[in-house]
Protein backbone atom coordinates (compact mmCIF):
# COMPACT_ATOMS: atom_id res chain seq x y z
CA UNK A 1 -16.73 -22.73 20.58
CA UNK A 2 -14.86 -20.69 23.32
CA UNK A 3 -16.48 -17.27 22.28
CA UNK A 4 -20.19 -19.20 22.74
CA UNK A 5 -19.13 -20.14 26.84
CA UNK A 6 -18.15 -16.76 27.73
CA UNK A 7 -21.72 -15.71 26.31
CA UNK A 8 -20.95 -11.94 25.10
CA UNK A 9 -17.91 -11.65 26.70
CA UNK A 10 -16.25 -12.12 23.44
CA UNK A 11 -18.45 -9.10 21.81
CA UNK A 12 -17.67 -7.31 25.15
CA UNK A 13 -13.72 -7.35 24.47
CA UNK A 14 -14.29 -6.80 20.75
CA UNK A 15 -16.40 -3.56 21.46
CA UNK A 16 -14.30 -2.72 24.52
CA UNK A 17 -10.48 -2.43 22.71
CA UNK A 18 -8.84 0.47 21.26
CA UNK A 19 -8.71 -1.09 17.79
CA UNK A 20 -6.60 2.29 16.92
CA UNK A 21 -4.22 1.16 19.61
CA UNK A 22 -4.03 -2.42 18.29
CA UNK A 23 -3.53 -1.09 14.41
CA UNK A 24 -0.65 1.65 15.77
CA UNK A 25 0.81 -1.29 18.04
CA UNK A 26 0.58 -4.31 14.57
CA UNK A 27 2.32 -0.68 12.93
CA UNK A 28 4.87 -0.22 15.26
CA UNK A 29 6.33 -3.90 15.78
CA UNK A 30 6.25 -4.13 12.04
CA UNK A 31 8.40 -1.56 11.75
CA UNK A 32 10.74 -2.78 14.48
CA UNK A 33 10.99 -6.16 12.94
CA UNK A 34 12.06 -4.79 9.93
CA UNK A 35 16.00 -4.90 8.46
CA UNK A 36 15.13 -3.10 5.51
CA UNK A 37 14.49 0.92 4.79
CA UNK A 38 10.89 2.22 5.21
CA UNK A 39 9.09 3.24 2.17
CA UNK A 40 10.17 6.87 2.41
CA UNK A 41 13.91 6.42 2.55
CA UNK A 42 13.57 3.09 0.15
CA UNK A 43 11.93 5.13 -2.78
CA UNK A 44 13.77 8.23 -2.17
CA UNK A 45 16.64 7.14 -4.95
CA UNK A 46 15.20 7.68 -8.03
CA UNK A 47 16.31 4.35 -9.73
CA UNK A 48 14.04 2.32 -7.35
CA UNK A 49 11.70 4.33 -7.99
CA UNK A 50 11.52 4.31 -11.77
CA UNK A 51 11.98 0.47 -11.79
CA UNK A 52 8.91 0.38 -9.67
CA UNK A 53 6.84 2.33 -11.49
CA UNK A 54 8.07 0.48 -14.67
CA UNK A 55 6.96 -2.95 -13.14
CA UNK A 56 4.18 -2.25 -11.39
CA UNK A 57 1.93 0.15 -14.66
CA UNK A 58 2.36 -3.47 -15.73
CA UNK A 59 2.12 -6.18 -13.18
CA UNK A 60 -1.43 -3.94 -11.84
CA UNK A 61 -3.35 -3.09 -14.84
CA UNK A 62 -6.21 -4.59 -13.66
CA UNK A 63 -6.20 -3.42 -10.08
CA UNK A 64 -5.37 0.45 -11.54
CA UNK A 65 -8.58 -0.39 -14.34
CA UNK A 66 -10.60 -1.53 -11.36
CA UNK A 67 -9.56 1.47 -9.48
CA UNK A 68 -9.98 4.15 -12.53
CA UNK A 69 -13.83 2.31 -12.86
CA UNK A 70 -14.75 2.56 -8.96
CA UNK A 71 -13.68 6.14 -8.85
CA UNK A 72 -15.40 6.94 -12.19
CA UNK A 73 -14.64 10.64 -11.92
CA UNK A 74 -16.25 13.03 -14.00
CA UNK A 75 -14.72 16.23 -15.67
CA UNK A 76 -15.46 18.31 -12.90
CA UNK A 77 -13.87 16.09 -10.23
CA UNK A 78 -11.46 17.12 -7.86
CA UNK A 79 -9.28 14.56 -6.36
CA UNK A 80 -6.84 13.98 -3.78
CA UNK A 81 -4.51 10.97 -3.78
CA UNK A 82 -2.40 10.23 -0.76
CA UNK A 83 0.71 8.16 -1.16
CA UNK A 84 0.43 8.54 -5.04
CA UNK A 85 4.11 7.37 -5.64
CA UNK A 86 4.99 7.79 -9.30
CA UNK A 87 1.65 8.42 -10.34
CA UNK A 88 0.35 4.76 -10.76
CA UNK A 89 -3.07 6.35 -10.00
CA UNK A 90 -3.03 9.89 -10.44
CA UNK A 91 -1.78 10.20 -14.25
CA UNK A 92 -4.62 7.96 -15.45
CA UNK A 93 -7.41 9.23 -13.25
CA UNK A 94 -5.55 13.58 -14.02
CA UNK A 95 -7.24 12.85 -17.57
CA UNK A 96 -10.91 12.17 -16.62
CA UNK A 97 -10.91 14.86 -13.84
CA UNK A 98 -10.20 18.46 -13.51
CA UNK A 99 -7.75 18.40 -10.96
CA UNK A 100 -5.54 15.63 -9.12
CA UNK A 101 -3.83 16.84 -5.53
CA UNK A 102 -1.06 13.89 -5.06
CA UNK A 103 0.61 13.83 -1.52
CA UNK A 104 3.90 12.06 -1.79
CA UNK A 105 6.45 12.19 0.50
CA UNK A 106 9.57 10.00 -0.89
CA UNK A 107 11.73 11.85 -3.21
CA UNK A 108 12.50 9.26 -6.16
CA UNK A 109 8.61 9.13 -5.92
CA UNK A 110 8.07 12.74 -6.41
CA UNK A 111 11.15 12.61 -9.55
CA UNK A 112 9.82 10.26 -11.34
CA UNK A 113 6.08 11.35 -11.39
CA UNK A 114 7.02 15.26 -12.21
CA UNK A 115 9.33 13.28 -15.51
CA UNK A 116 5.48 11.43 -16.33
CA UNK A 117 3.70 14.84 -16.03
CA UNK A 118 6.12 16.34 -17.96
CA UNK A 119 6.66 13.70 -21.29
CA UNK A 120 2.68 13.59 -21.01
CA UNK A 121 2.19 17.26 -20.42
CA UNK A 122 -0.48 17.35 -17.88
CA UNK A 123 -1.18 20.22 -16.17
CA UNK A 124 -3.85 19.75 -13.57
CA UNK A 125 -1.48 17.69 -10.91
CA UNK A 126 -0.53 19.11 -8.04
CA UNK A 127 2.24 17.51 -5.89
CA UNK A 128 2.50 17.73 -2.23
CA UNK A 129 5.87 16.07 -1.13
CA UNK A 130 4.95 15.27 2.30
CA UNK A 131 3.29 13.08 4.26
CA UNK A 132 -0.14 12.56 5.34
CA UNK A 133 0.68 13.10 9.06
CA UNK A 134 2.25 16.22 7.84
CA UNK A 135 -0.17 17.70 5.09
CA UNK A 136 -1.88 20.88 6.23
CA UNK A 137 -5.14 22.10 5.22
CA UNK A 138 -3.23 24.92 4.02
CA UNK A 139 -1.83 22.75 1.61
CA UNK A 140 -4.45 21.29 -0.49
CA UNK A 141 -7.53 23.62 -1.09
CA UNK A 142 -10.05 21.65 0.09
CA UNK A 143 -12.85 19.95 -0.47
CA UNK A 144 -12.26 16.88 -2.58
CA UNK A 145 -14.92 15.04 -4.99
CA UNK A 146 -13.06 11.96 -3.88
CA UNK A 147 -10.60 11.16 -1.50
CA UNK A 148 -8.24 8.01 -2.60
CA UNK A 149 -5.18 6.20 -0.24
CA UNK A 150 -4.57 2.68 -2.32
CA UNK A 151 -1.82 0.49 -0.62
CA UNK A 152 -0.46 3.42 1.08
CA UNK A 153 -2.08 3.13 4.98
CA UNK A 154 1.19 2.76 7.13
CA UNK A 155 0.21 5.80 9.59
CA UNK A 156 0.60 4.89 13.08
CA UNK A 157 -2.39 6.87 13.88
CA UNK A 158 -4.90 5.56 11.44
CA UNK A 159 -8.23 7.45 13.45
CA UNK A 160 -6.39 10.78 12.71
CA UNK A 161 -5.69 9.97 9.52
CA UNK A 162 -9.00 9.16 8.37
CA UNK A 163 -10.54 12.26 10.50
CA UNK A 164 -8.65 14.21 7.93
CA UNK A 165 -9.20 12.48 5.15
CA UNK A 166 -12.65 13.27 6.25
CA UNK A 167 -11.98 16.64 6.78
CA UNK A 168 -10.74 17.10 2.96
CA UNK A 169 -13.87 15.13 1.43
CA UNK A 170 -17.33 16.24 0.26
CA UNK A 171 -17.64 13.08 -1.54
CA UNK A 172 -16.41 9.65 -1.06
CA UNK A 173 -13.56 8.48 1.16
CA UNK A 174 -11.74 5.64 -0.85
CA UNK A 175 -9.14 3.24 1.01
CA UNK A 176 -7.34 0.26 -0.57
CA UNK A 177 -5.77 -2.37 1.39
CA UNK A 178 -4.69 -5.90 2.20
CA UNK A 179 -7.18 -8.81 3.15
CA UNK A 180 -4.71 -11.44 3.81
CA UNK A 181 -0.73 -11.41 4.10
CA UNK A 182 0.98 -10.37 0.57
CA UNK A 183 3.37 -12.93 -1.05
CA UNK A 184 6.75 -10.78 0.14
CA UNK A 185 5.48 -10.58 3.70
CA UNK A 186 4.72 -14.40 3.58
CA UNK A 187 8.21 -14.77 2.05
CA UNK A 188 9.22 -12.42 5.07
CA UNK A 189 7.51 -14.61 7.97
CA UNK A 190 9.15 -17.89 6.39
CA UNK A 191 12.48 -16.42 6.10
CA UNK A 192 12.74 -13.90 9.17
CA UNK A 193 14.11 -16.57 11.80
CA UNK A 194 16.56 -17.73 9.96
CA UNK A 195 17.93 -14.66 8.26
CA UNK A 196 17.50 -12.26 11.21
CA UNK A 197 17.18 -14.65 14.33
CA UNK A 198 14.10 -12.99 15.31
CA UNK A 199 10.46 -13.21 14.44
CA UNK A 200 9.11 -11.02 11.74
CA UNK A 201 5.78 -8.64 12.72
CA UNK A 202 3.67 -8.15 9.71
CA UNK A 203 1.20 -5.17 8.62
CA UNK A 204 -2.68 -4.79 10.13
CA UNK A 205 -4.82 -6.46 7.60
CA UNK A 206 -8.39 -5.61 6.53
CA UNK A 207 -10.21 -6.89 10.01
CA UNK A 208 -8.02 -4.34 11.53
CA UNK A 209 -8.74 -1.14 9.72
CA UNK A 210 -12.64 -2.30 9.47
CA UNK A 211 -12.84 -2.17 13.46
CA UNK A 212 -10.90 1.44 13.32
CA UNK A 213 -13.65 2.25 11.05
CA UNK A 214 -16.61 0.36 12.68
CA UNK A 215 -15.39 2.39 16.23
CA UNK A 216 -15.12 6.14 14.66
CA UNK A 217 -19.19 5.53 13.97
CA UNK A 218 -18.05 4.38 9.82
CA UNK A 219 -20.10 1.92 8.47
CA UNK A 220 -17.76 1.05 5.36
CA UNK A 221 -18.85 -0.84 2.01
CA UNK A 222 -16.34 -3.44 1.56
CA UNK A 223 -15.40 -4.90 -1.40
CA UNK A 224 -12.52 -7.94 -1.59
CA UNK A 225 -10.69 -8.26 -5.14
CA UNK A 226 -7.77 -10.67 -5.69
CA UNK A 227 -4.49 -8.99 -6.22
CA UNK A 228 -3.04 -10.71 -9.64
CA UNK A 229 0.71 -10.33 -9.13
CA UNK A 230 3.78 -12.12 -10.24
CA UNK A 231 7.57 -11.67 -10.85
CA UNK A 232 9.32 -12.37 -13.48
CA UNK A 233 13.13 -12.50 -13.91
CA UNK A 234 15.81 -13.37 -16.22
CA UNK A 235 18.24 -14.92 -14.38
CA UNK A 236 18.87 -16.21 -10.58
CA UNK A 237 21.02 -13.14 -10.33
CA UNK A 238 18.39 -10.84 -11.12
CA UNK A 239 15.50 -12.65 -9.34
CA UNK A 240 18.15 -12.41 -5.89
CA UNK A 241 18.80 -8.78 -6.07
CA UNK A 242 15.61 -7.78 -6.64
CA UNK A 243 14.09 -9.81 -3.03
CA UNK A 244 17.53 -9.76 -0.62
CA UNK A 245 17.38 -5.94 -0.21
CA UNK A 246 14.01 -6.10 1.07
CA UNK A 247 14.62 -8.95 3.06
CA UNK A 248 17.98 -7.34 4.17
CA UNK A 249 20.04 -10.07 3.25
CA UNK A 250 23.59 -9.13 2.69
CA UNK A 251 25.89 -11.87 3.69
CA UNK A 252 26.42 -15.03 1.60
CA UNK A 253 24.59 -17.62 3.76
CA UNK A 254 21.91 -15.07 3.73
CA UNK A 255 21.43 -14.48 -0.01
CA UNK A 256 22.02 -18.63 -0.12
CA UNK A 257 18.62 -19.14 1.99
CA UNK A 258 16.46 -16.72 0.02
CA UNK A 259 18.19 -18.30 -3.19
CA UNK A 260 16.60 -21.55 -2.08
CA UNK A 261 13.75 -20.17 -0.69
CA UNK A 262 12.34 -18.38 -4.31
CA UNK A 263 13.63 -21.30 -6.54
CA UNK A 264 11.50 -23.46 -4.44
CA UNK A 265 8.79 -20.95 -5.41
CA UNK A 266 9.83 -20.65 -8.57
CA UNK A 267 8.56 -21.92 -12.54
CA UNK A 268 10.62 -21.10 -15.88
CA UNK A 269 10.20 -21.04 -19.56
CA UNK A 270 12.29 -20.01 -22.45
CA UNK A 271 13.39 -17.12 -21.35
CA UNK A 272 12.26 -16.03 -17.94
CA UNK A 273 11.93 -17.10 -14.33
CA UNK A 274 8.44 -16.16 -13.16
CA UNK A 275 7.01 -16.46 -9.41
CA UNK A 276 3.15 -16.31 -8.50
CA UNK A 277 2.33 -14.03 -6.16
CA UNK A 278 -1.59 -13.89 -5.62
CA UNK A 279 -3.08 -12.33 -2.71
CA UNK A 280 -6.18 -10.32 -1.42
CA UNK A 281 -7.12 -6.92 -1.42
CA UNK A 282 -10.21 -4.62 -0.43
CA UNK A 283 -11.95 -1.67 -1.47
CA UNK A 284 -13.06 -0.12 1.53
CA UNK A 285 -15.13 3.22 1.14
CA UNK A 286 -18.21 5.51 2.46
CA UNK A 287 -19.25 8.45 1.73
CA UNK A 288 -19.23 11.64 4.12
């Protein structure tokens, strides 16, 4: 192997690199690459926002059951969820703990989860409609029983963002995130050339936040799950206008590729279309 002729030189460079640099960097050029809205702007309009929350309470039961089981509040819990979004999370874990702090920054987001707290009338969730970057201690009343971000880790600045999640915690610090590419960014790297004439940057993965962690002295459990996930569709039409917005097709030829692309991907029965969409995911968390 190359790394065994360089003797440690390969645990040298590993040790020696900035691996909050190199997750800010993968951050950055992902963003850049991108022909589509970020997640703020994208679920600021309410409508996205409630069809998300519609699809995914059902698409993710497992992952949110998993989730409710390794948080396993207690009555007297307080916890803080950052990048709640509709509530995915926070509803379901509001009724086993006293009190759920949910940091949410886009505005269709924010909507639709006060309409859930509302029609369900709980009372012990706090929304704070910013984001993380932007939270002050001020804000929140800390400590926390648990601190939770699931799917939700697109600071540029993860150190500092963990420092504070830190900050916030007396219990356990609880991160979710990707262990190998997701099925739209795959779709994104196949397609990018040809849609966009440029390559497409995707997010830092799992190896990447691990070495932030590993270098701020954190010794994280890890825990990899697979992420069940499909799509399902009535028609063509629908199947198309749900994936060219994110792909930011919007001319013919465009939508024509990423029409071949998905029915190439694609299976049917009676009534739907339906697309597998399997990946990886971790639970990555310590306590403080």
């Amino acid at each position: 192997m190359e790394g065994s002729r360089s003797g440690n030189g390969m645990v040298e460079d590993i040790t020696a690199r900035d691996w909050n640099l190199v997750w800010g960097t993968l951050v950055r050029r992902h963003l850049a690459s991108a022909h589509f809205p970020d997640n703020i702007r994208h679920y600021s309009d309410e409508e996205t926002a409630r069809r998300y929350d519609s699809s995914h309470s059902k698409k993710f039961k497992r992952r949110i059951d998993d989730t409710l089981t390794d948080l396993n509040p207690g009555p007297g819990n307080r916890i803080l969820d950052i990048g709640s979004g509709p509530g995915t999370l926070a509803v379901p874990l509001s009724k086993r703990a006293r009190e759920v702090s949910a940091v949410e920054p886009a505005k269709g987001m924010v909507a639709v989860l006060r309409e859930r707290l509302n029609k369900e009338k709980i009372s012990n969730v706090r929304i704070i409609p910013r984001t993380w970057e932007d939270v002050d201690i001020q804000d929140i009343d800390p400590p926390y029983d648990t601190v939770l971000a699931a799917l939700s880790l697109g600071m540029e600045d993860l150190r500092g963002a963990v420092e504070k999640m830190q900050a916030m915690a007396s219990g356990t610090v609880n991160l979710y995130w990707f262990a190998d590419v997701p099925f739209w960014e795959r779709m994104c790297l196949d397609l990018w050339p040809d849609l966009h004439g440029s390559p497409y940057s995707p997010q830092p993965l799992l190896d990447t936040l691990y070495l932030v962690l590993y270098h701020m002295g954190i010794y994280a459990n890890v825990q990899v799950r697979d992420l069940e996930n499909w799509y399902r569709f009535t028609s063509e039409q629908e199947m198309c206008a749900h994936f060219c917005p994110m792909l930011g097709a919007t001319t013919p030829s465009q939508e024509n590729l990423v029409k071949k692309y998905l029915k190439s991907r694609a299976s049917s029965d009676k009534n739907d279309i339906f697309i597998p969409a399997t990946s990886r995911y971790a639970r990555v968390w310590w306590r403080v």
